[in-house]
N, C-alpha and C. Protein backbone atom coordinates (compact mmCIF):
# COMPACT_ATOMS: atom_id res chain seq x y z
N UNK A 1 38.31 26.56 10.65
CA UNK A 1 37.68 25.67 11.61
C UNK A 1 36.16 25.63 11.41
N UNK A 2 35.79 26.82 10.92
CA UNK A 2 34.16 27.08 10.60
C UNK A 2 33.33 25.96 9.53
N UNK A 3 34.60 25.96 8.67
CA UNK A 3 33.91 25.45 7.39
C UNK A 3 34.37 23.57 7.52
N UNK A 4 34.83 23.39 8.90
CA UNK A 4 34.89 22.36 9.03
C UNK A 4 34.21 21.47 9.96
N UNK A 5 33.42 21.98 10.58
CA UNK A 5 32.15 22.21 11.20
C UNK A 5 31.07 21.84 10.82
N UNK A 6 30.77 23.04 9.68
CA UNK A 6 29.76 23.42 8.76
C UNK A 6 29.72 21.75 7.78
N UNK A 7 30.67 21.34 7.52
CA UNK A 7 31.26 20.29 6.73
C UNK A 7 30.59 19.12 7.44
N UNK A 8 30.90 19.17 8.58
CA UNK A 8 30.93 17.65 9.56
C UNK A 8 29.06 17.15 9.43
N UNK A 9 28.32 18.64 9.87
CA UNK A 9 27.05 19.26 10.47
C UNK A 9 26.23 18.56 8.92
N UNK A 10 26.74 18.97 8.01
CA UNK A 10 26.11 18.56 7.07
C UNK A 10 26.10 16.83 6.59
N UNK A 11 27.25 16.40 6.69
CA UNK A 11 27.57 14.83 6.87
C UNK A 11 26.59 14.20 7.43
N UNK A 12 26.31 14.36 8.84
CA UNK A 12 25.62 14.66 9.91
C UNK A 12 24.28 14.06 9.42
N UNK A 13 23.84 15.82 8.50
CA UNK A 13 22.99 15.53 8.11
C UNK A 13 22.27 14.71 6.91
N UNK A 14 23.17 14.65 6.02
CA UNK A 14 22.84 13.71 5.40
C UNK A 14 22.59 12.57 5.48
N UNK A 15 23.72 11.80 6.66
CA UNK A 15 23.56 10.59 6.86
C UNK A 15 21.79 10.44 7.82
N UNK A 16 21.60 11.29 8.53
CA UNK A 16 20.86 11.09 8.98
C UNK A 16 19.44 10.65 8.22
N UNK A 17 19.58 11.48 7.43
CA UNK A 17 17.93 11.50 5.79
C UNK A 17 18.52 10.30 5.47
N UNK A 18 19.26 9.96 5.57
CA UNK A 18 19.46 8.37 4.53
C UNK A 18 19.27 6.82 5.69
N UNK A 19 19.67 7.23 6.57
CA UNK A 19 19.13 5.90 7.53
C UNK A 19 17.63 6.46 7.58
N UNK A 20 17.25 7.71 7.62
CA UNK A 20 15.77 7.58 7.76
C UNK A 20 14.61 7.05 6.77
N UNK A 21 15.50 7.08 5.48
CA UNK A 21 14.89 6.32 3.82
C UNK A 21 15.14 5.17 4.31
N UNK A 22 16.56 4.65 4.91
CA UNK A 22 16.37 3.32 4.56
C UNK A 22 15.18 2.32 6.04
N UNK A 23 15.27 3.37 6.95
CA UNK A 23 14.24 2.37 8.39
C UNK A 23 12.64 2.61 7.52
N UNK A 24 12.80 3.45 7.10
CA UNK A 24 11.02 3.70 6.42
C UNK A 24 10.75 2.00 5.61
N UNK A 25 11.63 2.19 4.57
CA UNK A 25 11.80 1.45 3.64
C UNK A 25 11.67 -0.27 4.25
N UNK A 26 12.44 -0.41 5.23
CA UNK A 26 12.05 -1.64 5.72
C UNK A 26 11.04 -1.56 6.56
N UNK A 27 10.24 -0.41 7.31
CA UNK A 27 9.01 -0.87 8.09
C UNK A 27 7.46 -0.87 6.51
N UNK A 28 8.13 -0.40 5.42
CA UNK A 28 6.85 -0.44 4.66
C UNK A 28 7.36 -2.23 4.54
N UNK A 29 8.44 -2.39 3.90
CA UNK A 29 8.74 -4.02 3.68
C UNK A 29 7.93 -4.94 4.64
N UNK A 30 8.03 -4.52 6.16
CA UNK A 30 7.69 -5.47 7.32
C UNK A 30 6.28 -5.29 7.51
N UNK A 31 5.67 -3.77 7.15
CA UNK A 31 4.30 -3.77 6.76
C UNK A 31 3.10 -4.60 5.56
N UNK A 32 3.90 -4.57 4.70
CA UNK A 32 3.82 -5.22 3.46
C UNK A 32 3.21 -6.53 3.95
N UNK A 33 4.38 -7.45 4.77
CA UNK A 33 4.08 -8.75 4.78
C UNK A 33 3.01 -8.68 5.93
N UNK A 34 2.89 -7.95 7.08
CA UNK A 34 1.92 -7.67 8.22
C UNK A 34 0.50 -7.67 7.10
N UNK A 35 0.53 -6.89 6.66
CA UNK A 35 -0.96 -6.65 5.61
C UNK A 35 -1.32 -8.10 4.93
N UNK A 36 -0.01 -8.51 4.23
CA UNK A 36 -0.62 -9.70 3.16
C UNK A 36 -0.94 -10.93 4.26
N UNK A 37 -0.49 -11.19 5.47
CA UNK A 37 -0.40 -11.98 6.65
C UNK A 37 -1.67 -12.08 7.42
N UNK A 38 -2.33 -10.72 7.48
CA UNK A 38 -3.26 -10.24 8.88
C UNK A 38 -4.52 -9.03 8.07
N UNK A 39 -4.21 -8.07 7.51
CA UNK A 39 -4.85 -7.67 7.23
C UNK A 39 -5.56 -7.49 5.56
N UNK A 40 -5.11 -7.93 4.89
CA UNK A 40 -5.39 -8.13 3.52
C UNK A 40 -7.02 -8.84 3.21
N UNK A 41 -7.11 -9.94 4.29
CA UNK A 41 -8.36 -10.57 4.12
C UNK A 41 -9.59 -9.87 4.50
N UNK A 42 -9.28 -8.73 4.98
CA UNK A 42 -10.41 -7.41 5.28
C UNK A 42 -10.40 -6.26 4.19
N UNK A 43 -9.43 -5.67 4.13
CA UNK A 43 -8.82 -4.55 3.00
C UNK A 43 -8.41 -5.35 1.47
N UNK A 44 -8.67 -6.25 1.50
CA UNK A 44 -8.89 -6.82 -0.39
C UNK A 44 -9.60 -6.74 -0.58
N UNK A 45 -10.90 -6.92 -0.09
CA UNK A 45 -12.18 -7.07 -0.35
C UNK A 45 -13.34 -6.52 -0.24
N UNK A 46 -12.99 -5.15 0.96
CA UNK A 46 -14.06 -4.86 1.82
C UNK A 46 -14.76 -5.14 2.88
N UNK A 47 -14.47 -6.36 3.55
CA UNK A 47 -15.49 -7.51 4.67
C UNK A 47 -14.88 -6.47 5.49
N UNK A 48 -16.29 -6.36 6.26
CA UNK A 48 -16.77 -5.35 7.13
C UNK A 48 -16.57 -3.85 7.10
N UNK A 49 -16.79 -3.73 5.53
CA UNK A 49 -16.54 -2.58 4.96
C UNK A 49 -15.49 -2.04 5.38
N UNK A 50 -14.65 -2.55 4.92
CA UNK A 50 -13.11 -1.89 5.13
C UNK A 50 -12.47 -1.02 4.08
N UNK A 51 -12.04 -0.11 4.09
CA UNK A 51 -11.46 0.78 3.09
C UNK A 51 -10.42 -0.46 2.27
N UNK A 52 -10.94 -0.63 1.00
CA UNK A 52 -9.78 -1.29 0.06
C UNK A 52 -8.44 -0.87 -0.24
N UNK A 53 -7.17 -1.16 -0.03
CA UNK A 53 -6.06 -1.07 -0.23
C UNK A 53 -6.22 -0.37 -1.67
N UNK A 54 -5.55 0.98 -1.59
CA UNK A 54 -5.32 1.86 -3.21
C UNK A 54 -6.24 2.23 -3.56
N UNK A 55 -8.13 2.05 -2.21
CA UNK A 55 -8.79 3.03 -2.71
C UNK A 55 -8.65 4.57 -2.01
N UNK A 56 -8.37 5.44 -3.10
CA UNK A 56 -7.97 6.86 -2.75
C UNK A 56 -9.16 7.51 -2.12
N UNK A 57 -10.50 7.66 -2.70
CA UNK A 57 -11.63 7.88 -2.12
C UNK A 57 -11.58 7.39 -1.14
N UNK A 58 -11.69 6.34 -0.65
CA UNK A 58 -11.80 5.47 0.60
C UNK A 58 -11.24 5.61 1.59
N UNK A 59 -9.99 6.12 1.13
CA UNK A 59 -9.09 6.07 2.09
C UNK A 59 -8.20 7.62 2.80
N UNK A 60 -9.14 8.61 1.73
CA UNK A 60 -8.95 9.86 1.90
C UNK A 60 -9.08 10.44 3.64
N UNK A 61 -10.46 10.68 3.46
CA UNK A 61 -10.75 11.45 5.25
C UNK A 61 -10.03 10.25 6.10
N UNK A 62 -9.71 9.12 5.77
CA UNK A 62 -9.10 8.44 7.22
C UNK A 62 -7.81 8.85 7.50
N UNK A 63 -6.90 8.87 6.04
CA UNK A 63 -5.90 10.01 6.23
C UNK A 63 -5.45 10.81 6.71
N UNK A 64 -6.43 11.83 6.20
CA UNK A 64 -6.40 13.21 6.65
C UNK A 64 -6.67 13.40 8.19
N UNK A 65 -6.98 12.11 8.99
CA UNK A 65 -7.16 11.96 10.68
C UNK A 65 -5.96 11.82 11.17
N UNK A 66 -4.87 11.86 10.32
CA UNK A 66 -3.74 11.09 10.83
C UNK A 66 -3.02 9.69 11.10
N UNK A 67 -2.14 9.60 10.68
CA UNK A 67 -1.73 7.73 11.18
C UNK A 67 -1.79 7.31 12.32
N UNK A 68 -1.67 8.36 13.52
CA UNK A 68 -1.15 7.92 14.43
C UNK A 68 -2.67 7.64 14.97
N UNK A 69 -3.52 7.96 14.63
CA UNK A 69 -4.85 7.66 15.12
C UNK A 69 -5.75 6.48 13.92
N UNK A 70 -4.93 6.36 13.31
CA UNK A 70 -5.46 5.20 12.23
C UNK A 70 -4.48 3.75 12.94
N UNK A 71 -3.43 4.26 13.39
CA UNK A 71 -2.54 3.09 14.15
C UNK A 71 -3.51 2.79 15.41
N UNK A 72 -3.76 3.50 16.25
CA UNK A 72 -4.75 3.49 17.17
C UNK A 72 -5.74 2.61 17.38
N UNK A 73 -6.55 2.84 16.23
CA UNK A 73 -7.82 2.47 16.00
C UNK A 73 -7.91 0.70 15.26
N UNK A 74 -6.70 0.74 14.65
CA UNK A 74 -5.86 -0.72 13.99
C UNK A 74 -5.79 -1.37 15.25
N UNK A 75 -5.24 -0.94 16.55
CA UNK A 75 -4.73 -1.66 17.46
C UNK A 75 -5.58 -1.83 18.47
N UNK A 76 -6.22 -0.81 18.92
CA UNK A 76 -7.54 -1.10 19.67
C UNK A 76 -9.01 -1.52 19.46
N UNK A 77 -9.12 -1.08 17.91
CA UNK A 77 -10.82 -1.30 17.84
C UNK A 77 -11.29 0.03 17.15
N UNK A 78 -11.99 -0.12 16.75
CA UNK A 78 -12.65 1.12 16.60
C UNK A 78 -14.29 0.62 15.38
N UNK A 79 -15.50 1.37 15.58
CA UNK A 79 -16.66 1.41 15.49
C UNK A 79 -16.64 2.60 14.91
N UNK A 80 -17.33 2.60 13.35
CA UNK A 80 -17.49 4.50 13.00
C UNK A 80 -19.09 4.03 12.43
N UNK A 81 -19.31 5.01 11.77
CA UNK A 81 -20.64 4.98 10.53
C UNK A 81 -20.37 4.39 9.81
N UNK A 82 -19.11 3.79 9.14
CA UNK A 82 -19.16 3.15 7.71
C UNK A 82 -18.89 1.95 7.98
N UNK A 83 -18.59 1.72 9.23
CA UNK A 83 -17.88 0.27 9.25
C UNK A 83 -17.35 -0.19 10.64
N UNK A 84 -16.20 -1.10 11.04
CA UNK A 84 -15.82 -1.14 12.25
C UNK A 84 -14.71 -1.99 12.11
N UNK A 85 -13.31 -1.98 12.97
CA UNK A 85 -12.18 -2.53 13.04
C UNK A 85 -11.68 -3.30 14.00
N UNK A 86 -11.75 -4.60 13.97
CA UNK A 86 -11.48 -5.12 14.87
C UNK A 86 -10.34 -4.59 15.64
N UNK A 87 -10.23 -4.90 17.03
CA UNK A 87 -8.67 -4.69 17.50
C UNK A 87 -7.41 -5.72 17.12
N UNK A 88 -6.56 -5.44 16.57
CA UNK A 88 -5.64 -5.90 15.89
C UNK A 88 -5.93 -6.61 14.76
N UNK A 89 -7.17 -6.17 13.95
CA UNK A 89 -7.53 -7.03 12.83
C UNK A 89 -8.16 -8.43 13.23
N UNK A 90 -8.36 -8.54 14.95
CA UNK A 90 -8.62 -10.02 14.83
C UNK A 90 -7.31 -10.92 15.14
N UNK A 91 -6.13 -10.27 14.82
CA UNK A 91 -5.16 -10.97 15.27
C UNK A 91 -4.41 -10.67 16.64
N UNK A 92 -4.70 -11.42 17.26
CA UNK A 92 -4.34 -10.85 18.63
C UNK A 92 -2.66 -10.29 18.91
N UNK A 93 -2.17 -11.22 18.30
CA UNK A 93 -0.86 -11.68 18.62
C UNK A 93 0.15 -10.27 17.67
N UNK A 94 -0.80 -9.55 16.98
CA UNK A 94 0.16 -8.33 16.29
C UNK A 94 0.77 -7.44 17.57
N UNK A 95 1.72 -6.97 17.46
CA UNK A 95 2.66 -5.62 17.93
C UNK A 95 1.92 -4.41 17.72
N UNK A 96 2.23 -3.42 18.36
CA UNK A 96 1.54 -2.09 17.97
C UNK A 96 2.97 -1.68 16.90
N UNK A 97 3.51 -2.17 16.99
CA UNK A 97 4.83 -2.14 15.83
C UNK A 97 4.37 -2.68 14.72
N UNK A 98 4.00 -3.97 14.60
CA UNK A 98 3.72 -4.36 13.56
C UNK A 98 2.64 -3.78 12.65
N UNK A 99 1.45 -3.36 13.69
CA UNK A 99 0.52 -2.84 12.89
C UNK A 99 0.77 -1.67 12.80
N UNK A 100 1.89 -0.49 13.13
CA UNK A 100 1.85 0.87 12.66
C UNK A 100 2.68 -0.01 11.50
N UNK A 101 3.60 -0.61 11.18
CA UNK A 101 4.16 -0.62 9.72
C UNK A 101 2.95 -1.29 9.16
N UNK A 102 2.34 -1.94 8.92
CA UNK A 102 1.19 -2.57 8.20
C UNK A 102 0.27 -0.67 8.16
N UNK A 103 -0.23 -0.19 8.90
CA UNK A 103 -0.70 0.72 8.48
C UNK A 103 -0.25 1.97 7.58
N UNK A 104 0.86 1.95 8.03
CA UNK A 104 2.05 2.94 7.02
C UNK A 104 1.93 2.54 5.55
N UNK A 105 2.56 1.02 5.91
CA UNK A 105 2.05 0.31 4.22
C UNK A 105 0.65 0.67 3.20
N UNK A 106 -0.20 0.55 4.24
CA UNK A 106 -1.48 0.81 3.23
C UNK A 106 -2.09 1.93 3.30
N UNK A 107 -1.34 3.21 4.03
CA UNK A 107 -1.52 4.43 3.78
C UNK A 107 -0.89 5.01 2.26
N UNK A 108 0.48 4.42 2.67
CA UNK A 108 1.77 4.06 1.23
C UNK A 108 0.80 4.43 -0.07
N UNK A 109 0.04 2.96 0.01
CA UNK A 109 -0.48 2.54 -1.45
C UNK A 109 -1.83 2.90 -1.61
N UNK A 110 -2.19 3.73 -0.36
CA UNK A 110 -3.61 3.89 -0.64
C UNK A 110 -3.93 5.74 -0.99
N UNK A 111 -2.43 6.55 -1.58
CA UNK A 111 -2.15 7.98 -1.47
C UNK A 111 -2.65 8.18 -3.21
């Protein structure tokens, strides 16, 4: 009965790591298009000194602050020394959903 348990528990767990690859996988997808949509015209280029998408330097210490405070700061606003973020990029109409996958995304590509 143990090892059938042990059996189930692991099923369990596997399935679980694998819906969690695949929801990642579509919020980078839904991020993806959030970025090329809303935020790309800031992070392609730099305008208003924005950390460039895949720059690693750039995008290092914002990192290392965490997403959940880089989601934050995406969604509310935020003012530092190097630069400043609009709240929602300027787009009003984003989700705090949308922009944590848009930020996930360009954490993604910016590692």
């Amino acid at each position: 009965m143990s090892r059938f348990i042990s059996t189930a528990i692991c099923a369990l767990f596997v399935c679980s790591l694998c819906s969690s690859v695949a929801s990642a996988a579509t919020n980078l997808v839904a991020g993806k298009k959030t970025y090329e949509t809303s935020c790309g015209t800031c992070h392609n280029t730099g305008l208003l000194k924005a950390p460039k998408l895949g720059d690693k330097v750039d995008w290092a210490p914002r990192i290392k602050q965490g997403v959940p405070l880089l989601v934050t700061h995406a969604d509310k606003g935020f003012k530092g020394a190097k630069g400043m973020m609009p709240a929602k990029g300027g787009t009003a109409t984003l989700t705090t959903a949308e922009i944590s996958n848009a930020v996930a995304y360009m954490v993604k590509s910016s590692k």
